[in-house]
Each structure stands twice: as structure tokens, then as C-alpha cells.
PDB file of N, CA and C in Angstrom:
ATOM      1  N   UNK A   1      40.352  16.366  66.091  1.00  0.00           N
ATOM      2  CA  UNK A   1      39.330  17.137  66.773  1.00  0.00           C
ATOM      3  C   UNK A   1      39.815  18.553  66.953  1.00  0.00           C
ATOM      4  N   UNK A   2      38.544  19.390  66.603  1.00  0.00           N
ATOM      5  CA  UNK A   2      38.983  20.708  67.097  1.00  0.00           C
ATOM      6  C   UNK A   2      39.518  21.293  68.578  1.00  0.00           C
ATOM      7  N   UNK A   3      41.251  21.651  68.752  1.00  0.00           N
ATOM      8  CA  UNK A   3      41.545  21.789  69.919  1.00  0.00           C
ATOM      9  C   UNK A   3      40.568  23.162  70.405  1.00  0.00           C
ATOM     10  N   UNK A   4      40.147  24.086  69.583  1.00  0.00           N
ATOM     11  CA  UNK A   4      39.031  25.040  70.554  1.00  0.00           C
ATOM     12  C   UNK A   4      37.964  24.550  71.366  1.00  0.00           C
ATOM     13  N   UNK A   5      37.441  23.358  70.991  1.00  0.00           N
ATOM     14  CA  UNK A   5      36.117  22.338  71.910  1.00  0.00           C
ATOM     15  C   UNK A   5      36.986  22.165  72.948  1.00  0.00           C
ATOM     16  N   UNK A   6      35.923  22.471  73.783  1.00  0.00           N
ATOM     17  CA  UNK A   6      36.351  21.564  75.175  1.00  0.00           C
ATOM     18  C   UNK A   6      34.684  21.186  75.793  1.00  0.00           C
ATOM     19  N   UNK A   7      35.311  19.553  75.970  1.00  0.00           N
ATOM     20  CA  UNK A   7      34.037  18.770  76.211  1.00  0.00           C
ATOM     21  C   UNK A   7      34.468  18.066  77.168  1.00  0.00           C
ATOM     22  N   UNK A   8      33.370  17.530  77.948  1.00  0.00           N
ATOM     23  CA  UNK A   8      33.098  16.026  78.590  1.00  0.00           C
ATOM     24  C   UNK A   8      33.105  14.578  77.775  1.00  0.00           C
ATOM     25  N   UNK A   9      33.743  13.690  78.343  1.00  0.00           N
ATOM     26  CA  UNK A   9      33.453  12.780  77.468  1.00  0.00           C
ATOM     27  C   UNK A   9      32.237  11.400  78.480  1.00  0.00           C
ATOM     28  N   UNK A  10      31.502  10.558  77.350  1.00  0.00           N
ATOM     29  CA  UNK A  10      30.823   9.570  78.182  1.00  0.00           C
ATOM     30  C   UNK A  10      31.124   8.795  77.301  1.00  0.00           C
ATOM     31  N   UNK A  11      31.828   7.403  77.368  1.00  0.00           N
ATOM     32  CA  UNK A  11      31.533   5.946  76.358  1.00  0.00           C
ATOM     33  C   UNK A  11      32.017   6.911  75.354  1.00  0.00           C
ATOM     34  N   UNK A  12      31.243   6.540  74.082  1.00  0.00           N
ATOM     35  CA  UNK A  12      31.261   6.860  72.580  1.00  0.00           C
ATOM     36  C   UNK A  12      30.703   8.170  72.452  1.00  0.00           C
ATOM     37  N   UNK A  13      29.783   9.134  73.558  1.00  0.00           N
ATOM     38  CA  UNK A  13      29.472  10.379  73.000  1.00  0.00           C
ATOM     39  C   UNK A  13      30.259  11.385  73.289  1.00  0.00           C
ATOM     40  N   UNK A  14      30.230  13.073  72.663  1.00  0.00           N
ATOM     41  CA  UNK A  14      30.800  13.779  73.777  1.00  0.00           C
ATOM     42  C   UNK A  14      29.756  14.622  74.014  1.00  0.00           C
ATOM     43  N   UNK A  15      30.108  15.400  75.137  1.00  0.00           N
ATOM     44  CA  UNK A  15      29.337  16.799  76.073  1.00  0.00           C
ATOM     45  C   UNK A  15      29.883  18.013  75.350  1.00  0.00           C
ATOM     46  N   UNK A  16      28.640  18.503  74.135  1.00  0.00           N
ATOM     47  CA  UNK A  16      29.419  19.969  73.973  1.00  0.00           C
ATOM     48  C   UNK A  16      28.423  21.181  74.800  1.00  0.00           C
ATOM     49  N   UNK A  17      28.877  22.507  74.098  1.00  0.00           N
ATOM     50  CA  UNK A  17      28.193  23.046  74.415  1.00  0.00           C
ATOM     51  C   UNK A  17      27.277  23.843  73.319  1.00  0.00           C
ATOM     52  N   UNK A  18      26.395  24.417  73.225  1.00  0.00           N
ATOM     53  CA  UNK A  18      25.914  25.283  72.029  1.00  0.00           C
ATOM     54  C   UNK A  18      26.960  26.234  71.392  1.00  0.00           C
ATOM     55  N   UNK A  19      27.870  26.795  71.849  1.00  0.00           N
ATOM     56  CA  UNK A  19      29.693  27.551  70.716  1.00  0.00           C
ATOM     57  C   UNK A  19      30.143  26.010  70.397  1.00  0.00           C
ATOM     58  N   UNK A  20      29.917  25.201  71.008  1.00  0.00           N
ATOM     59  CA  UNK A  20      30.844  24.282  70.474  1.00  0.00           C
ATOM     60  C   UNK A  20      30.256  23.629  68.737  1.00  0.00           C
ATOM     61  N   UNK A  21      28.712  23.468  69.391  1.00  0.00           N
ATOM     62  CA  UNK A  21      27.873  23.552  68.088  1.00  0.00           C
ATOM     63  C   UNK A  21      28.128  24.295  67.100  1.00  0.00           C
ATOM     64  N   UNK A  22      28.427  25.416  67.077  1.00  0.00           N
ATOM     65  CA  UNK A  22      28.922  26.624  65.772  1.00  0.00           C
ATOM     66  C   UNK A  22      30.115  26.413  65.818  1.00  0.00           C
ATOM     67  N   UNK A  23      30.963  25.871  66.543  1.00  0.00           N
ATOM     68  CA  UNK A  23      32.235  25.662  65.734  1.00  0.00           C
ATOM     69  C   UNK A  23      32.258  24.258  65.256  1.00  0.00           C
ATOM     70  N   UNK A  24      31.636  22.989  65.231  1.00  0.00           N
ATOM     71  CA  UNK A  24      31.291  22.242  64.806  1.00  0.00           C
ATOM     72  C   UNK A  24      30.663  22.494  63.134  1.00  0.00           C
ATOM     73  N   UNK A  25      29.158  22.728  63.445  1.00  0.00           N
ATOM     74  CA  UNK A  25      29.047  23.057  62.055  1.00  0.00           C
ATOM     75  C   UNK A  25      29.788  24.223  61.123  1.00  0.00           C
ATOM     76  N   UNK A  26      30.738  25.107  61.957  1.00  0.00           N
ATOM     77  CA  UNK A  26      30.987  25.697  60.741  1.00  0.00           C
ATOM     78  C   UNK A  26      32.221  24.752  59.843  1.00  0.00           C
ATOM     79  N   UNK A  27      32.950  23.897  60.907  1.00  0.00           N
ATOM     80  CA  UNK A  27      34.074  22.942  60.240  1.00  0.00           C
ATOM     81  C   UNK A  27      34.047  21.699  59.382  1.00  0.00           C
ATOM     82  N   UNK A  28      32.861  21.181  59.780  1.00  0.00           N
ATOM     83  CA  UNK A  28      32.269  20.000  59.100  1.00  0.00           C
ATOM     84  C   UNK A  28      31.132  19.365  59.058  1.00  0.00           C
ATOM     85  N   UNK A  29      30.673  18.364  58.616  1.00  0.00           N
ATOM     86  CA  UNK A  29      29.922  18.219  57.917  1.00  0.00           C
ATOM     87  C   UNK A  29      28.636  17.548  59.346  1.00  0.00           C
ATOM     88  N   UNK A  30      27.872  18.438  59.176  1.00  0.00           N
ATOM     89  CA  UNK A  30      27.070  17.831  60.897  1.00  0.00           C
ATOM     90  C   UNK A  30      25.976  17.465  60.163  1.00  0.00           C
ATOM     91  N   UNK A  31      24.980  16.726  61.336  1.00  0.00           N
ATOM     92  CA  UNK A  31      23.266  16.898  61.299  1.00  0.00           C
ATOM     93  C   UNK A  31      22.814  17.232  62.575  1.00  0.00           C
ATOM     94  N   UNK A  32      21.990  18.021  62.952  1.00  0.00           N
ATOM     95  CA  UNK A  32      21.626  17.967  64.137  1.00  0.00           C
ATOM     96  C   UNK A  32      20.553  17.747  64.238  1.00  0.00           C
ATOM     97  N   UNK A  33      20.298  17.270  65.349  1.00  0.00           N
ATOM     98  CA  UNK A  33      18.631  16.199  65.236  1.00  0.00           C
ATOM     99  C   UNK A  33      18.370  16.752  66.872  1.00  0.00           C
ATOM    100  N   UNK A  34      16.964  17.381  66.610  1.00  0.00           N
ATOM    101  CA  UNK A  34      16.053  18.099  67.864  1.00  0.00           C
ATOM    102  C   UNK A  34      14.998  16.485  67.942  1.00  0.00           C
ATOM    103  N   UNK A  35      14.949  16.080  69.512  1.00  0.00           N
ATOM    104  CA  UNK A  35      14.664  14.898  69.619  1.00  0.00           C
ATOM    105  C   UNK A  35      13.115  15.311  70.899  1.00  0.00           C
ATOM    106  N   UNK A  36      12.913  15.926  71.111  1.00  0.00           N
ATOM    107  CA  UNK A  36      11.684  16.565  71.504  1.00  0.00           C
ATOM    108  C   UNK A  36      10.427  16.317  70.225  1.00  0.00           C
ATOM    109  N   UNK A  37       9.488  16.092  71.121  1.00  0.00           N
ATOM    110  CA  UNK A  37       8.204  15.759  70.419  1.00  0.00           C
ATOM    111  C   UNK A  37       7.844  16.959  69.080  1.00  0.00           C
ATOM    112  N   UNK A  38       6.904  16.706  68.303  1.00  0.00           N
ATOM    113  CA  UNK A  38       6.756  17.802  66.976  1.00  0.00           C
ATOM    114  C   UNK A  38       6.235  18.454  67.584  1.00  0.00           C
ATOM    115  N   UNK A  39       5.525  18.959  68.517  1.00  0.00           N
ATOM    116  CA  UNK A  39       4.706  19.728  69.269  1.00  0.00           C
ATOM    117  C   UNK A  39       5.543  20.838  69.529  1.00  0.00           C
ATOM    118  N   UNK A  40       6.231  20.347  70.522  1.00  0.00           N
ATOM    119  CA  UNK A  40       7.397  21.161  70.703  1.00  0.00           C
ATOM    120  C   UNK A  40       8.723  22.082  69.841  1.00  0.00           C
ATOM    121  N   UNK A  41       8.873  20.898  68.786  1.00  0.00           N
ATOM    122  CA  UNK A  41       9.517  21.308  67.930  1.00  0.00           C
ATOM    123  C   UNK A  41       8.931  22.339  67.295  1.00  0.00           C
ATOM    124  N   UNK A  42       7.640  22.238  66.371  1.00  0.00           N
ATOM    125  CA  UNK A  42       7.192  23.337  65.983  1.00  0.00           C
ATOM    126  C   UNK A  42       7.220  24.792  66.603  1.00  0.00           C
ATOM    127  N   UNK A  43       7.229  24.516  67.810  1.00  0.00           N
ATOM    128  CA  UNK A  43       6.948  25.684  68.734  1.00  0.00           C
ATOM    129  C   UNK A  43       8.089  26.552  68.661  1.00  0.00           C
ATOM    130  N   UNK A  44       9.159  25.827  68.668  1.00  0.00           N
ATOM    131  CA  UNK A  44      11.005  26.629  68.253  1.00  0.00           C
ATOM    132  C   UNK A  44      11.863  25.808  68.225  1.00  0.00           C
ATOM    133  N   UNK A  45      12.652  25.992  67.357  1.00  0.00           N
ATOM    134  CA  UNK A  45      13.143  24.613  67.379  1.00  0.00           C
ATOM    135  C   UNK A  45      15.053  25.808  66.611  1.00  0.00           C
ATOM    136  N   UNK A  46      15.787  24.927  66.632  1.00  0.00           N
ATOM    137  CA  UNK A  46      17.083  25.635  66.633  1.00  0.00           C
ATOM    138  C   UNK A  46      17.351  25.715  64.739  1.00  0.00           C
ATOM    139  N   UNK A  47      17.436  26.471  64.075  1.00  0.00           N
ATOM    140  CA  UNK A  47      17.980  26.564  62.739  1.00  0.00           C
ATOM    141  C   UNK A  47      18.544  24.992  62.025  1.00  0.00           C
ATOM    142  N   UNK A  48      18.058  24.578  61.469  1.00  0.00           N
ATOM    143  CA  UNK A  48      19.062  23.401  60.483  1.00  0.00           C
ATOM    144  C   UNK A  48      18.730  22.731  61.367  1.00  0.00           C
ATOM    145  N   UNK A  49      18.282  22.463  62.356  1.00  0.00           N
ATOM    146  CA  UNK A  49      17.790  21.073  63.386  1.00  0.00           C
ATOM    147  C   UNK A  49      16.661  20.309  62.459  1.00  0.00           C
ATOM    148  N   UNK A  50      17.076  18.919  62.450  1.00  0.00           N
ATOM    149  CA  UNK A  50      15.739  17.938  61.802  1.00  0.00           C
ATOM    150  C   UNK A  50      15.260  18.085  62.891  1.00  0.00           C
ATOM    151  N   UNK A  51      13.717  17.139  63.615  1.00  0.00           N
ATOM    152  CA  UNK A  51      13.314  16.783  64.306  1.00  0.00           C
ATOM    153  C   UNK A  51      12.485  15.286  64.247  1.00  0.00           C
ATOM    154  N   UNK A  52      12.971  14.222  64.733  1.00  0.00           N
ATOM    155  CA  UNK A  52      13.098  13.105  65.417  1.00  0.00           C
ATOM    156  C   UNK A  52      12.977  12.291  66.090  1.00  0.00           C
ATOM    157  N   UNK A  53      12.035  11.843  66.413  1.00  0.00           N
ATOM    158  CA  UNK A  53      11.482  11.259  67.591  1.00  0.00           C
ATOM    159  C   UNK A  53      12.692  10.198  67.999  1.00  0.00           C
ATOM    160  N   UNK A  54      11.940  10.059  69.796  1.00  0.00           N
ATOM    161  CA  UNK A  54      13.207   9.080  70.436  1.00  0.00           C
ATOM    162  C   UNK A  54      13.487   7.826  69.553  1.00  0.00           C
ATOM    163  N   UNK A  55      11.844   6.696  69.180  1.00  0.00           N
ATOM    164  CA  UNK A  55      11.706   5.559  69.014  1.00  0.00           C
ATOM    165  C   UNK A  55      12.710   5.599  67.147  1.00  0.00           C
ATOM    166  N   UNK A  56      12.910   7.012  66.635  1.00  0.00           N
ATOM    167  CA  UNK A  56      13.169   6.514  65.252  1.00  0.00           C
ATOM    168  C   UNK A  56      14.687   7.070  65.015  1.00  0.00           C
ATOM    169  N   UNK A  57      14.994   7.513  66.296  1.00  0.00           N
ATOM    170  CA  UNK A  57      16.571   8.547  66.140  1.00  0.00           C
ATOM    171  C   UNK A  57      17.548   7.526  65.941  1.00  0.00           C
ATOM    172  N   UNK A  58      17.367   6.396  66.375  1.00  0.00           N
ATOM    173  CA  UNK A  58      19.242   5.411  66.174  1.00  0.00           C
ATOM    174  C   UNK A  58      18.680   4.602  64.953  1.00  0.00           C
ATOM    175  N   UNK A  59      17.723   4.570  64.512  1.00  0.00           N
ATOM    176  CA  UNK A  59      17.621   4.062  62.664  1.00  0.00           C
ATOM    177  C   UNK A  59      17.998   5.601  61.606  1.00  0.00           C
ATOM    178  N   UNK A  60      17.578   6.212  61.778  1.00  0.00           N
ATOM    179  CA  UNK A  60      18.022   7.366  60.993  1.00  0.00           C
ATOM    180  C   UNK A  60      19.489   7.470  61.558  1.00  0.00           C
ATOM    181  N   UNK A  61      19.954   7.774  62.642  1.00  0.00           N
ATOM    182  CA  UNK A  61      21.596   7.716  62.703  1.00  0.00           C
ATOM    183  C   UNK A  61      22.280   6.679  61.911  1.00  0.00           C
ATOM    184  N   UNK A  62      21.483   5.531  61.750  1.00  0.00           N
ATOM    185  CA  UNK A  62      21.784   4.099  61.096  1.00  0.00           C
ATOM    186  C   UNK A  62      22.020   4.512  59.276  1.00  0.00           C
ATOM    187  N   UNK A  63      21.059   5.255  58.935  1.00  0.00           N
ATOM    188  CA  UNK A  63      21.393   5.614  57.895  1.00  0.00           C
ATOM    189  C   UNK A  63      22.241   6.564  57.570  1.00  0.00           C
ATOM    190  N   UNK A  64      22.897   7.571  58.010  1.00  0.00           N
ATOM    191  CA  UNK A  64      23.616   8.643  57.854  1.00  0.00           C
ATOM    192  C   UNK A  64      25.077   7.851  57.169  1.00  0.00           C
ATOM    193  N   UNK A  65      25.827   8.726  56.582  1.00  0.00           N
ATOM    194  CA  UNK A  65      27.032   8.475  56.605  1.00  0.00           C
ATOM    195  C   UNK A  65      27.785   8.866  57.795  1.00  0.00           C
ATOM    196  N   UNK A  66      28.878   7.384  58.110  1.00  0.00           N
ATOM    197  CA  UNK A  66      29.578   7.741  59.417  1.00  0.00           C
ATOM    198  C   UNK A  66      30.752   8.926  59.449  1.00  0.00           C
ATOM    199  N   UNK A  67      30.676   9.920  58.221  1.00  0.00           N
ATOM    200  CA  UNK A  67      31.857  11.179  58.209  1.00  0.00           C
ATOM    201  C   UNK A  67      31.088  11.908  59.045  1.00  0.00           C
ATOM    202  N   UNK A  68      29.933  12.175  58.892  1.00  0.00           N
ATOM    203  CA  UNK A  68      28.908  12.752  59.260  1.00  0.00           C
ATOM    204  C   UNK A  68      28.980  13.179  60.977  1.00  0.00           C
ATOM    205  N   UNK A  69      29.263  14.267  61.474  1.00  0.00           N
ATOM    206  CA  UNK A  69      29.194  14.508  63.078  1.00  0.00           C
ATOM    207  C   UNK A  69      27.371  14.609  63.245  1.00  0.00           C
ATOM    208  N   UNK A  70      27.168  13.447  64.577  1.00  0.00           N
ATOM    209  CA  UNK A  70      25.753  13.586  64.818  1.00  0.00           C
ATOM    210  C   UNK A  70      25.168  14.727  65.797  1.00  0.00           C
ATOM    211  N   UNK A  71      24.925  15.828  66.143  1.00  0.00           N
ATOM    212  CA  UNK A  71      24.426  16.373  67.252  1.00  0.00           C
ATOM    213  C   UNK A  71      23.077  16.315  67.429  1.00  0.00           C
ATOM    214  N   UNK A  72      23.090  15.647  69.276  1.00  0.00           N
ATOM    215  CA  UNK A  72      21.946  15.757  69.356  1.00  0.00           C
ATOM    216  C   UNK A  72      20.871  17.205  70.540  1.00  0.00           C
ATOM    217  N   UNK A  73      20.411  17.320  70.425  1.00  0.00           N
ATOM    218  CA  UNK A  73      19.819  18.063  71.632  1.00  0.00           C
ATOM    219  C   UNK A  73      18.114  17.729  71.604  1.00  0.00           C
ATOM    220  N   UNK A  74      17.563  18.272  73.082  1.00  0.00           N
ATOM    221  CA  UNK A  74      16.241  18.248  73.244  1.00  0.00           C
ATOM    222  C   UNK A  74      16.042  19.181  74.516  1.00  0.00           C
ATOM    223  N   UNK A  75      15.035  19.457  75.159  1.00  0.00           N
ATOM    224  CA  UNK A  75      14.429  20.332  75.849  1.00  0.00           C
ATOM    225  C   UNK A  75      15.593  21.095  76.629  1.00  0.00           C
ATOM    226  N   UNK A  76      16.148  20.079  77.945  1.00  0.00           N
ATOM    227  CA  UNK A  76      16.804  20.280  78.675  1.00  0.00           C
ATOM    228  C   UNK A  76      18.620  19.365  78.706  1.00  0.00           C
ATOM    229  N   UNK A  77      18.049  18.248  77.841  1.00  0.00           N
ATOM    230  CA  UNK A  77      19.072  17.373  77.845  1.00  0.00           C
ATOM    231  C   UNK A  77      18.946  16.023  77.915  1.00  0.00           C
ATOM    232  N   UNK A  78      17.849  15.589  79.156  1.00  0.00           N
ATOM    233  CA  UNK A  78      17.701  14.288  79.741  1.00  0.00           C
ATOM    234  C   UNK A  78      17.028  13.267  78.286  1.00  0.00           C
ATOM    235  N   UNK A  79      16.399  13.787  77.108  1.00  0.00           N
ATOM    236  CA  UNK A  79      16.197  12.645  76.230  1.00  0.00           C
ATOM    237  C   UNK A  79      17.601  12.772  75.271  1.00  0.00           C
ATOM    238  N   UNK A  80      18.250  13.646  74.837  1.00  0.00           N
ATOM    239  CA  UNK A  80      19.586  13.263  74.298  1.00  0.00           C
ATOM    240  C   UNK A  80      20.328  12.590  74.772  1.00  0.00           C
ATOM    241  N   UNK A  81      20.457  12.699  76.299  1.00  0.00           N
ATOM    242  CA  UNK A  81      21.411  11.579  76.758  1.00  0.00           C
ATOM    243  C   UNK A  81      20.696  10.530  76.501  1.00  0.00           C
ATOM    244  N   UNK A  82      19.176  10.112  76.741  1.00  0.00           N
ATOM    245  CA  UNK A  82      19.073   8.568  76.128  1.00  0.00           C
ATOM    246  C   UNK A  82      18.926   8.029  75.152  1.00  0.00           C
ATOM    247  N   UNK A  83      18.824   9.383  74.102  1.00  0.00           N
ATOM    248  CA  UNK A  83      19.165   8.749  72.924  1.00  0.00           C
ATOM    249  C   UNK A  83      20.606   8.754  72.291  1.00  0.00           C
ATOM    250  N   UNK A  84      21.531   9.498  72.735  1.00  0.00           N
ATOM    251  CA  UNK A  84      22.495   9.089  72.971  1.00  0.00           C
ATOM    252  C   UNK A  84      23.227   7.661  72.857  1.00  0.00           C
ATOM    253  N   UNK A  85      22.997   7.210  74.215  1.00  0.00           N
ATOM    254  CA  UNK A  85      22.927   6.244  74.611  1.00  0.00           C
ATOM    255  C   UNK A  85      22.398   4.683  73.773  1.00  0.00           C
ATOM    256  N   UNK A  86      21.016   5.150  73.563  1.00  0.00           N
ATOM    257  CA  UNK A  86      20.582   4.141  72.505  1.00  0.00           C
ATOM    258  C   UNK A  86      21.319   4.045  71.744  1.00  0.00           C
ATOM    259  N   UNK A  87      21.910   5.328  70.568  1.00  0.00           N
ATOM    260  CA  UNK A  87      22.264   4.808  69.066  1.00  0.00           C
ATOM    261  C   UNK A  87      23.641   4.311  70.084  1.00  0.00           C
ATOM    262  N   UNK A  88      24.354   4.330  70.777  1.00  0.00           N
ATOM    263  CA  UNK A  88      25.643   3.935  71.633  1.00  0.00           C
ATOM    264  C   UNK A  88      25.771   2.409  71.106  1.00  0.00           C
ATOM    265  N   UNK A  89      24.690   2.264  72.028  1.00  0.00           N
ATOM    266  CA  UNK A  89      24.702   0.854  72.629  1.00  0.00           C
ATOM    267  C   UNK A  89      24.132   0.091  71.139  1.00  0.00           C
ATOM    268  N   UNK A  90      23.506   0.740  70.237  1.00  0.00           N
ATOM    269  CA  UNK A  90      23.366  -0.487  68.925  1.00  0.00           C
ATOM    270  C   UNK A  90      24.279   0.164  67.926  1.00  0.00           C
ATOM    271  N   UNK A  91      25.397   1.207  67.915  1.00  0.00           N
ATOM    272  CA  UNK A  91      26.479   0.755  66.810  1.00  0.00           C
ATOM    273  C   UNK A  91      27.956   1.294  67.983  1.00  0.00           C
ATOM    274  N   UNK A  92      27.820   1.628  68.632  1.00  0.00           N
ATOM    275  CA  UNK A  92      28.670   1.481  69.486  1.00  0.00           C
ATOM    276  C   UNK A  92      29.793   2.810  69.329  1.00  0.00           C
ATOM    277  N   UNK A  93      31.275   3.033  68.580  1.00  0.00           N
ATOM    278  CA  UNK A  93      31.632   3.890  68.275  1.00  0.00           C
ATOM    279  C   UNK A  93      31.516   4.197  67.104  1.00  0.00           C
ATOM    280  N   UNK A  94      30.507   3.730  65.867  1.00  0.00           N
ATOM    281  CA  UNK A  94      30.408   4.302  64.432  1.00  0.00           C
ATOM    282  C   UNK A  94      30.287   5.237  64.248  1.00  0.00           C
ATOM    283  N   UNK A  95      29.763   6.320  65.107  1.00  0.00           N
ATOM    284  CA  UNK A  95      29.448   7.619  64.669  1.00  0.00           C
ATOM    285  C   UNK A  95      30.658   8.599  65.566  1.00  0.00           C
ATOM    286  N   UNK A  96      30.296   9.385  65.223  1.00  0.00           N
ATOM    287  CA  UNK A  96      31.366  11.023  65.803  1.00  0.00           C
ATOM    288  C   UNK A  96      29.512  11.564  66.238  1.00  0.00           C
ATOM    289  N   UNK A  97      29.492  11.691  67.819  1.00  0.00           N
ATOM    290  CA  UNK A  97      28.059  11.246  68.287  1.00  0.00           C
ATOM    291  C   UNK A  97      28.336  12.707  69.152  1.00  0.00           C
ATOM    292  N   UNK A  98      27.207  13.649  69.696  1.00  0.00           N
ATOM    293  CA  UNK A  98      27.869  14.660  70.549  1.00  0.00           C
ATOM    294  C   UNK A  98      26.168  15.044  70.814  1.00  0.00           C
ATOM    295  N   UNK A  99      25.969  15.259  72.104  1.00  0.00           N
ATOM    296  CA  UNK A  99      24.950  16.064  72.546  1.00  0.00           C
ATOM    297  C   UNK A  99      25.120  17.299  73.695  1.00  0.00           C
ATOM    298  N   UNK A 100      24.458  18.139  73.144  1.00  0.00           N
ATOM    299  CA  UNK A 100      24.434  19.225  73.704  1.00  0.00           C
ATOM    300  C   UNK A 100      23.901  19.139  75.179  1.00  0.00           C
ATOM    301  N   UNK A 101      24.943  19.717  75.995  1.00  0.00           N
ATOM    302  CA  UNK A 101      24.618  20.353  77.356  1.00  0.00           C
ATOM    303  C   UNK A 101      23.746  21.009  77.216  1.00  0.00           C
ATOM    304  N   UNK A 102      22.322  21.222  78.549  1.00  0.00           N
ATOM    305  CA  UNK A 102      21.355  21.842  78.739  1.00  0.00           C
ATOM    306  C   UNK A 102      20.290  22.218  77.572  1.00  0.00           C
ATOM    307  N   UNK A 103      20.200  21.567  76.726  1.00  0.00           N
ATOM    308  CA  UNK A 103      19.036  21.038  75.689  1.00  0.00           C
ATOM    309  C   UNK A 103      18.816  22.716  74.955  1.00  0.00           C
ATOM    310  N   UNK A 104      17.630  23.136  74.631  1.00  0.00           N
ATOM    311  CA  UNK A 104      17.504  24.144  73.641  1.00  0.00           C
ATOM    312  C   UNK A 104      17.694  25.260  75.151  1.00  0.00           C
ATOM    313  N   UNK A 105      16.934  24.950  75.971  1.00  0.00           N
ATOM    314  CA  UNK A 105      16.880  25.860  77.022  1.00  0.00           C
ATOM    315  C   UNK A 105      18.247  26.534  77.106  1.00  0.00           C
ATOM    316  N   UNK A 106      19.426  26.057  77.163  1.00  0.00           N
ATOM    317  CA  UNK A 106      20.843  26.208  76.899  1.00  0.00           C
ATOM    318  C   UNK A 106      20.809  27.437  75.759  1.00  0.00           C
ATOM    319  N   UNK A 107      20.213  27.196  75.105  1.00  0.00           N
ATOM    320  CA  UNK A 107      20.344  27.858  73.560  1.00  0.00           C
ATOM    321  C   UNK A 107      20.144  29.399  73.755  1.00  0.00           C
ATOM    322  N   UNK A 108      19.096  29.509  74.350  1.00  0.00           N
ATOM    323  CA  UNK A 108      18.462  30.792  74.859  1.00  0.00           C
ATOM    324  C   UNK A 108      19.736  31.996  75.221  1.00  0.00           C
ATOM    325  N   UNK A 109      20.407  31.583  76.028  1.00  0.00           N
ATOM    326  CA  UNK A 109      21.501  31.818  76.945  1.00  0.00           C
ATOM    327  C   UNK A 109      22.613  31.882  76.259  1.00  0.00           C
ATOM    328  N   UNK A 110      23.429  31.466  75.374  1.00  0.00           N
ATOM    329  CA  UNK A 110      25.163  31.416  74.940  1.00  0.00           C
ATOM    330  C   UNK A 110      25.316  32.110  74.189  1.00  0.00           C
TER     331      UNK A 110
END
């Protein structure tokens, strides 16, 4: 792991922050998945972000390759942590799993 991150950890995910995001993708190989409704998404959504709904985010994580770092974010935060959580709890530590502190709103700001 990159010693410049400094995160929180929960279970299997970690707590980054949006720099941590750019030093992430610039080192390896990410996806980041905006988990906010298309509505929203359309409206702004962060560069290179897919977008994802809650009910289909831990089957598409299911498919990824596990080299693959997952980031997730959404509005404020509170649906990344449960989706988070979800893909957690059905593959447990398979992925290199990380959601962003304070959702896009965060983004605005760093």
C-alpha cells in the first residue's frame, strides 16, 4: 500500500479521501463506481466514474478482476458505506474495496 494514503480502516474496506483517489488512480489499476441514482449522476458526476446503482454494484464488483482497486463514492457517503458493506459481506476480503469520505460533495472542496 501506498505509505502517502492515510486512511481509516472498517472490516474489508478503507476510508480514503478524494487526494487519496488521485494517488490511487494515478498508481494502479482502479474503477470507480458513482453509486447515486442516473438522475443525479447525469447532473455531475466525477471524471472516469461508471455509475451504478445500489441493487447492481456487488454483481458488477463480482465481475471485475480482483487486481482491480474498487472505489466507491455517492452524494455524501451514506450509500457507499452500504454498498460497501454489501459487496463486504458477499465476497468478504476479495477485493482492494475503498470508499470515499464525504461523497462527491467532498469533491467540490480538495
Amino acid at each position: 500500500m501506498n505509505k502517502h494514503i492515510k486512511m481509516g480502516i472498517s472490516m474489508f474496506y478503507k476510508i480514503i479521501s478524494w487526494k487519496d483517489v488521485e494517488i490511487l488512480m494515478t498508481e494502479h489499476k482502479c474503477i470507480l463506481i458513482d453509486v447515486r441514482d442516473k438522475y443525479d449522476y447525469d447532473a455531475g458526476h466525477v471524471q472516469d466514474a461508471v455509475n451504478i446503482d445500489m441493487e447492481s454494484v456487488a454483481q458488477y464488483v463480482g465481475e471485475q478482476d480482483r487486481d482491480i482497486y474498487i472505489i466507491i463514492y455517492c452524494e455524501r457517503g451514506g450509500r457507499s458505506f452500504r454498498a460497501a458493506r454489501y459487496i463486504e459481506n458477499k465476497y468478504g476480503d476479495k477485493y482492494m474495496l475503498y470508499v470515499v469520505s464525504g461523497g462527491i460533495k467532498a469533491y467540490k472542496y480538495h
